[in-house]
C-alpha atoms as a PDB file:
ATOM      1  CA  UNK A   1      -8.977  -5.820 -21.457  1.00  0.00           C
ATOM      2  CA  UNK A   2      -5.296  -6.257 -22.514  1.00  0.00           C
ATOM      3  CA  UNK A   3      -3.992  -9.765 -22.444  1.00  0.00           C
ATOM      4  CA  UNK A   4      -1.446  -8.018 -19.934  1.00  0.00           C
ATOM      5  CA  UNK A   5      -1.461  -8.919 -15.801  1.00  0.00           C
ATOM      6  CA  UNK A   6      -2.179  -5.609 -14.024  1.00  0.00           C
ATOM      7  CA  UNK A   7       0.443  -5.119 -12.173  1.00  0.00           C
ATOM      8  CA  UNK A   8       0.251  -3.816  -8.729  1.00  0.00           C
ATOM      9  CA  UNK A   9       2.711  -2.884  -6.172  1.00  0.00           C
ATOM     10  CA  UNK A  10       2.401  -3.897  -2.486  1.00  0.00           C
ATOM     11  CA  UNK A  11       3.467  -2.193   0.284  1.00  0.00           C
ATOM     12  CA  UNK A  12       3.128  -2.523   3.983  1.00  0.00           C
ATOM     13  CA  UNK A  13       3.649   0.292   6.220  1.00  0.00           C
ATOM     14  CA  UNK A  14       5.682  -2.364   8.684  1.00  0.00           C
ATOM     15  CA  UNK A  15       8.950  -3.139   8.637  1.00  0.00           C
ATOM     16  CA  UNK A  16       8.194  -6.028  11.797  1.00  0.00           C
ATOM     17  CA  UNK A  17       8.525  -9.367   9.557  1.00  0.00           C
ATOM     18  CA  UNK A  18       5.530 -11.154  11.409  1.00  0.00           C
ATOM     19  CA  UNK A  19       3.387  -7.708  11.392  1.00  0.00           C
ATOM     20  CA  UNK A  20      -0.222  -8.318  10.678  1.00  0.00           C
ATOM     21  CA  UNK A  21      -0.388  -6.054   8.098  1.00  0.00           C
ATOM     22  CA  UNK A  22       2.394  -8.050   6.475  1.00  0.00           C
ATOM     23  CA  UNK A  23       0.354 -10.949   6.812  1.00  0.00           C
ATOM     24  CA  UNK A  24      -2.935  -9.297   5.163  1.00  0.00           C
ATOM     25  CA  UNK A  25      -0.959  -8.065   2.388  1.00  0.00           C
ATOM     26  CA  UNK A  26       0.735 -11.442   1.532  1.00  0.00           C
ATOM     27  CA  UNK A  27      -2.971 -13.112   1.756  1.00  0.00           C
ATOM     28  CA  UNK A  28      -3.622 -10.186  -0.904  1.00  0.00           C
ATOM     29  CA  UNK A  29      -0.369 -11.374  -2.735  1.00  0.00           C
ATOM     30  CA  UNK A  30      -1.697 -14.828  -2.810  1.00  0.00           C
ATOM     31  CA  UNK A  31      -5.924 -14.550  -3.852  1.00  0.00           C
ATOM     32  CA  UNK A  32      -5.983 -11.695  -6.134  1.00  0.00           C
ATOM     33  CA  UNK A  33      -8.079 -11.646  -9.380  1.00  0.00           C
ATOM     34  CA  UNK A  34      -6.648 -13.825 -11.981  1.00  0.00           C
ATOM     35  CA  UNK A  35      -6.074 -10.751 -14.279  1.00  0.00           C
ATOM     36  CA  UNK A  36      -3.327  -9.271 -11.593  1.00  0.00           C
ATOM     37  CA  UNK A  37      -0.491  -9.970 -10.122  1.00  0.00           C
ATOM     38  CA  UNK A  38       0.508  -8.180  -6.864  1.00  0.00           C
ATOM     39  CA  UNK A  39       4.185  -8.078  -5.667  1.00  0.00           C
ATOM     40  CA  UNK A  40       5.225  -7.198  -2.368  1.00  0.00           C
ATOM     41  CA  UNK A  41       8.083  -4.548  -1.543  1.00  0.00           C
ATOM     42  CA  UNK A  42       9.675  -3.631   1.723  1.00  0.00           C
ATOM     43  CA  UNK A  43      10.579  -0.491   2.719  1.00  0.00           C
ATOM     44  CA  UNK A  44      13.569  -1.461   4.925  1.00  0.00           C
ATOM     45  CA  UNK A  45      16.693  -0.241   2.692  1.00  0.00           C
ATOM     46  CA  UNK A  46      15.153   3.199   2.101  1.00  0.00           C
ATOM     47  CA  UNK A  47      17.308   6.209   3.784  1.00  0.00           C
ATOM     48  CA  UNK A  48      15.529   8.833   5.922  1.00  0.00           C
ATOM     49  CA  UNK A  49      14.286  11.628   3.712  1.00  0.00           C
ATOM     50  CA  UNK A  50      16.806  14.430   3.788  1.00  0.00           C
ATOM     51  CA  UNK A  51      16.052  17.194   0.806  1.00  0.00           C
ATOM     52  CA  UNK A  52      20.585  17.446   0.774  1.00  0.00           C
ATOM     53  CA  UNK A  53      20.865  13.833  -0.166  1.00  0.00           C
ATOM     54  CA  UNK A  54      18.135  14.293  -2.500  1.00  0.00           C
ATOM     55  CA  UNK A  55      20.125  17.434  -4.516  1.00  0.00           C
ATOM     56  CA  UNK A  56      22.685  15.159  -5.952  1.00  0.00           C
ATOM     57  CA  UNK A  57      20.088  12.903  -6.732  1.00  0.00           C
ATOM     58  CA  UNK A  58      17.395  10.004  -5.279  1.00  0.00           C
ATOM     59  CA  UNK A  59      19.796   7.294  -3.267  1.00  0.00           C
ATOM     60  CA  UNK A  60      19.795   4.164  -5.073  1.00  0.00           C
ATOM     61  CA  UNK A  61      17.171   2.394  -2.552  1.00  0.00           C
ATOM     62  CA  UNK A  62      14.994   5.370  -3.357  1.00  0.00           C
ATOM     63  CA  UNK A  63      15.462   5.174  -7.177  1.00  0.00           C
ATOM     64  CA  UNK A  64      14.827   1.150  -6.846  1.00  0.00           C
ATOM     65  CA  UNK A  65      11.271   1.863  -5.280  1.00  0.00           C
ATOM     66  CA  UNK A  66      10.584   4.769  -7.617  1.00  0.00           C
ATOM     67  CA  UNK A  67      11.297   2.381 -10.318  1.00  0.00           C
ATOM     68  CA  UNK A  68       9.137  -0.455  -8.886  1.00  0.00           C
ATOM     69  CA  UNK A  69       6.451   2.412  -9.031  1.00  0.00           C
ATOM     70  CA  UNK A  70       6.788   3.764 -11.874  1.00  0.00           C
ATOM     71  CA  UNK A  71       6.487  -0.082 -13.464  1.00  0.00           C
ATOM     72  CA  UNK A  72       3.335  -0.958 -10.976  1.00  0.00           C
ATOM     73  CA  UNK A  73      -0.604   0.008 -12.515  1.00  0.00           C
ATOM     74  CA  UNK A  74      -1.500   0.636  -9.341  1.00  0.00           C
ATOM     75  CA  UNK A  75      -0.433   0.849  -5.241  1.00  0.00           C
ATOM     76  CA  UNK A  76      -1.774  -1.349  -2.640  1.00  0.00           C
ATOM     77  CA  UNK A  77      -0.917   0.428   0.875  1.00  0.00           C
ATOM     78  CA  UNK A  78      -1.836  -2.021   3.738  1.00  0.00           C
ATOM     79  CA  UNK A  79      -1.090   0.483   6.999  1.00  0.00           C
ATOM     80  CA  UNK A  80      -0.674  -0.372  10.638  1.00  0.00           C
ATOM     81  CA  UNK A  81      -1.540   2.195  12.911  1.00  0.00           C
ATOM     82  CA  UNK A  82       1.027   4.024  15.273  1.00  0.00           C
ATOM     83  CA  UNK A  83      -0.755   6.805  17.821  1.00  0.00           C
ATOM     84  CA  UNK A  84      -3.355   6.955  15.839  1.00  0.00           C
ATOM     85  CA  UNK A  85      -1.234   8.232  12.942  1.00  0.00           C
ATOM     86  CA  UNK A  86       0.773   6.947   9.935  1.00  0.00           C
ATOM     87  CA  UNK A  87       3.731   4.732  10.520  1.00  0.00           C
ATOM     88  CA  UNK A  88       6.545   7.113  10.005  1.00  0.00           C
ATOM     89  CA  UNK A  89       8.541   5.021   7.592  1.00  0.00           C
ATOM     90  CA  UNK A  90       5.821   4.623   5.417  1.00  0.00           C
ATOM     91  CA  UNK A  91       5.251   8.468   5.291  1.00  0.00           C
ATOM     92  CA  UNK A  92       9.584   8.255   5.028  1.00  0.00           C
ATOM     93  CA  UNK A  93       8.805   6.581   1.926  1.00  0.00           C
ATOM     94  CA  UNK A  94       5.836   8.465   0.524  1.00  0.00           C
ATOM     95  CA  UNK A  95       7.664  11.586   0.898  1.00  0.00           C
ATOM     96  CA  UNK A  96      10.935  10.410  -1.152  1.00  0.00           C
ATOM     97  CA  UNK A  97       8.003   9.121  -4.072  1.00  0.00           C
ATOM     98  CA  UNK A  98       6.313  11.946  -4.439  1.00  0.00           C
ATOM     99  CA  UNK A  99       9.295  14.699  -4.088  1.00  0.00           C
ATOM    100  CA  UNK A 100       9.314  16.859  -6.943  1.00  0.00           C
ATOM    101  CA  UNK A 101      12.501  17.550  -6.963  1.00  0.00           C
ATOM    102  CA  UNK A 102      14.223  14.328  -8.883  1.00  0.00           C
ATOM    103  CA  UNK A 103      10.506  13.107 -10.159  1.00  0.00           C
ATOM    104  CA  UNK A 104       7.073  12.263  -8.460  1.00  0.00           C
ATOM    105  CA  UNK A 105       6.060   8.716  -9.694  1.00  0.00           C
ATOM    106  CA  UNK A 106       2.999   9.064  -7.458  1.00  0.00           C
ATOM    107  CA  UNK A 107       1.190  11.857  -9.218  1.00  0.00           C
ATOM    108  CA  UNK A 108      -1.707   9.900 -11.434  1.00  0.00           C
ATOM    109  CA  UNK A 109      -0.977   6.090  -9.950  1.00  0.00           C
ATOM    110  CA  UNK A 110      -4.534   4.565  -8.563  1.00  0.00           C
ATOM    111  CA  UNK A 111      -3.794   3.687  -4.927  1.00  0.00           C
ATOM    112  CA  UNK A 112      -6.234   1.638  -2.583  1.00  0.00           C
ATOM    113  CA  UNK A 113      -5.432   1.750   1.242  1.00  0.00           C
ATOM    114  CA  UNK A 114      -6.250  -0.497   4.099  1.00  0.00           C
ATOM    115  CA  UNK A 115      -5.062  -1.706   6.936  1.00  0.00           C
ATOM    116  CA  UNK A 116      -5.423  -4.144  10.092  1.00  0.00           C
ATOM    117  CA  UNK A 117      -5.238  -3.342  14.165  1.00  0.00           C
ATOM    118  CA  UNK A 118      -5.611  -5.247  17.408  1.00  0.00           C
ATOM    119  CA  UNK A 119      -7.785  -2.464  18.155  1.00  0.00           C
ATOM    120  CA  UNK A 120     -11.608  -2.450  17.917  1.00  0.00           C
ATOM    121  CA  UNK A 121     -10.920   0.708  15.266  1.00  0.00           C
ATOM    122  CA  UNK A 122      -8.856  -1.143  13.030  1.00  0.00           C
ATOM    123  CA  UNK A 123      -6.692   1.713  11.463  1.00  0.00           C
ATOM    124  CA  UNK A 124      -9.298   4.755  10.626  1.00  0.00           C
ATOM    125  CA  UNK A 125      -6.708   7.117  11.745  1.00  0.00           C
ATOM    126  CA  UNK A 126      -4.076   6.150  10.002  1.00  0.00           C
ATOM    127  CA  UNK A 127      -5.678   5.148   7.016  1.00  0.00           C
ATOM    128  CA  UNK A 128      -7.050   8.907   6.618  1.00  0.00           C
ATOM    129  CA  UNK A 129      -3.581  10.365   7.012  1.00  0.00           C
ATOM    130  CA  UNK A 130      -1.707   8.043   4.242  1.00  0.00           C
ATOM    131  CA  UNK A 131      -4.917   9.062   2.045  1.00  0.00           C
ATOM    132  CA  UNK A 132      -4.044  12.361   2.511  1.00  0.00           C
ATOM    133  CA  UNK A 133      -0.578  12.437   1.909  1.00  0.00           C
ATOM    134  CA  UNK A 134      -1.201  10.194  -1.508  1.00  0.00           C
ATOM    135  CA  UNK A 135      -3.508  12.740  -2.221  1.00  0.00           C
ATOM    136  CA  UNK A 136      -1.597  15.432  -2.155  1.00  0.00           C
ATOM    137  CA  UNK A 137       1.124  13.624  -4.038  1.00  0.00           C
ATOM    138  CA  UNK A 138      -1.757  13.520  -6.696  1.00  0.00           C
ATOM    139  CA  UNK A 139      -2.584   9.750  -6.448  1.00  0.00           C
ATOM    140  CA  UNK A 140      -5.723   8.363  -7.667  1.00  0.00           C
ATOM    141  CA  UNK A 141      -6.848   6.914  -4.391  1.00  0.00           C
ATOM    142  CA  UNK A 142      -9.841   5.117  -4.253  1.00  0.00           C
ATOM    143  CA  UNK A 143     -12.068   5.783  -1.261  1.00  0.00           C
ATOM    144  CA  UNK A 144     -14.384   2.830  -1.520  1.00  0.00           C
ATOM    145  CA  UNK A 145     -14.446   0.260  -0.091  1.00  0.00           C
ATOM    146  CA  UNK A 146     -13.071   1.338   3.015  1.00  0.00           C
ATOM    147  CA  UNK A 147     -11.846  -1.878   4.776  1.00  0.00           C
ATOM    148  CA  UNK A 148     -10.599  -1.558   8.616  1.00  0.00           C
ATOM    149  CA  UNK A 149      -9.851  -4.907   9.880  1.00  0.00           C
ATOM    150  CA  UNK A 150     -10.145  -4.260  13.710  1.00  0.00           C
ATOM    151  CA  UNK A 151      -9.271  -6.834  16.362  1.00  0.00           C
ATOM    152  CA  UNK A 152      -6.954  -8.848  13.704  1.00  0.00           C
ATOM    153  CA  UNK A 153      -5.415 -10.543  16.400  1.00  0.00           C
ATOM    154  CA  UNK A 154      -8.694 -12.602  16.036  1.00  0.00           C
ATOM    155  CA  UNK A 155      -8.262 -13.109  12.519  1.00  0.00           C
ATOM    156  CA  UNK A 156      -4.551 -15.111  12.121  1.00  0.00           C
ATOM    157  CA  UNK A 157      -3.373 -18.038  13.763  1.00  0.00           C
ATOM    158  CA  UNK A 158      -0.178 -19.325  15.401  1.00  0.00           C
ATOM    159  CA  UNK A 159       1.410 -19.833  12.155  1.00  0.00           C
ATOM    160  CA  UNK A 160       0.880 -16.408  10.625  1.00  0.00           C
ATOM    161  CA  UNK A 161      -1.881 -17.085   8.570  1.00  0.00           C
ATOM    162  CA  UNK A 162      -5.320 -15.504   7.708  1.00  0.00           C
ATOM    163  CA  UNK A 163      -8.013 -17.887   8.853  1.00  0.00           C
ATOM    164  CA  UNK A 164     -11.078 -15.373   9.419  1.00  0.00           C
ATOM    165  CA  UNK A 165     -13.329 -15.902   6.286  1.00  0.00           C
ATOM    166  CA  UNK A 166     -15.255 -12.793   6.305  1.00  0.00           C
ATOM    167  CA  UNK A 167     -11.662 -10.835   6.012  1.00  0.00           C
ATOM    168  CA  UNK A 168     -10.718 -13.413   3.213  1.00  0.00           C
ATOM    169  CA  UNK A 169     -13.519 -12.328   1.185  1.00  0.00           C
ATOM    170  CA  UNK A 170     -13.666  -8.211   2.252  1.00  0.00           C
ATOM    171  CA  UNK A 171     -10.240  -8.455   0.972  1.00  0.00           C
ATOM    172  CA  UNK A 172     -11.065 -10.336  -2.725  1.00  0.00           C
ATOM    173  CA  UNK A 173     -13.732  -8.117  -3.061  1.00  0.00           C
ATOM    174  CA  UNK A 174     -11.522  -4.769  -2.218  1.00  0.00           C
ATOM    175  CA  UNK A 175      -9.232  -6.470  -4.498  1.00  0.00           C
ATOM    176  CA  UNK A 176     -11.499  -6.935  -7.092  1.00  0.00           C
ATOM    177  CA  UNK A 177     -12.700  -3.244  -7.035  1.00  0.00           C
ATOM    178  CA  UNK A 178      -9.412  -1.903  -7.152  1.00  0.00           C
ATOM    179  CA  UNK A 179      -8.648  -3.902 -10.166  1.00  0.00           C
ATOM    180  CA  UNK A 180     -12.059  -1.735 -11.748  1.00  0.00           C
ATOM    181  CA  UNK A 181     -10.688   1.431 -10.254  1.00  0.00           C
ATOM    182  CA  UNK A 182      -7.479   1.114 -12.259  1.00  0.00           C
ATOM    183  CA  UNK A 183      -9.165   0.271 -15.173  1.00  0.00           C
ATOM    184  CA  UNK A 184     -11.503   3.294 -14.979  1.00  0.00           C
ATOM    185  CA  UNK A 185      -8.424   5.791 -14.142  1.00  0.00           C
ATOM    186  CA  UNK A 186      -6.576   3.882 -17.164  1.00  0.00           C
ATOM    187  CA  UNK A 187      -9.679   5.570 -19.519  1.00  0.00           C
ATOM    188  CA  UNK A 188      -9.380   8.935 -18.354  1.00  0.00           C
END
């Protein structure tokens, strides 16, 4: 082990500033492993994807999150869930990452996805379809643990905060096997 922080990049698949998936990844922000530090980017200045924009080259929002990529270890994706799908600007953003056409920083980055629902389901759905995409951007996704924090409405108070235990630890120890994840994929 490097005397290095891992870094990893945050992202949540909201743009609402009080989401709950907002809220989970700040907690993860706040009580990761002492060896990491996770910072937290939002996706609200990046453009729609549109492949004529992209010609004369990635808009400078787009080339500021590529950049934050391409510096990160690793991608922490915490998703809501929209119709049981992917929120649309995260796949907005996924797609201008892992274009080919000005570079795809995605292709070999360890990702690790969750995400938190009112619903009893938590987001299974959506979780499967940003998997997929980050797959087929060639991400190194890890696919356990699998953490769907259903009925999070439950799990925060008044204030915003996290106060359901059992969700603070699920997400140290996802945190903690992510950090081993990108370690593993760093020896390959």
């Amino acid at each position: 082990m490097s005397n290095q922080k891992m870094k990893v990049l945050g992202i949540s698949g909201s743009l609402r500033k009080d989401s709950y998936n907002r809220i989970i990844l700040r907690e993860m922000a706040q009580e990761h492993p002492e060896e990491m530090d996770v910072s937290i980017y939002h996706l609200k200045h990046i453009p729609l994807f549109n492949a004529d924009v992209e010609e004369n080259g990635d808009p400078e929002a787009v080339e500021d999150f590529k950049e934050a990529i391409r510096e990160a270890d690793g991608l922490l994706i915490v998703t809501p869930e929209y119709s049981h799908g992917m929120p649309g600007v995260l796949k907005n953003a996924l797609d201008w990452a892992s274009s080919m056409t000005n570079e795809n920083v995605i292709n070999g980055k360890p990702a690790f996805v969750l995400g938190s629902s009112p619903s009893m389901l938590g987001t299974a759905f959506s979780q499967a379809q940003v998997k997929q995409a980050l797959a087929a951007a060639g991400a190194l996704v890890l696919q356990q643990p699998e953490l769907y924090i259903g009925q999070v409405t439950k799990k925060v108070d008044e204030t915003g905060d996290l106060t359901d235990e059992g969700t603070k630890k699920a997400l140290r120890q996802s945190l903690d096997d992510f950090y081993e994840w990108i370690e593993t994929m760093k020896k390959r």
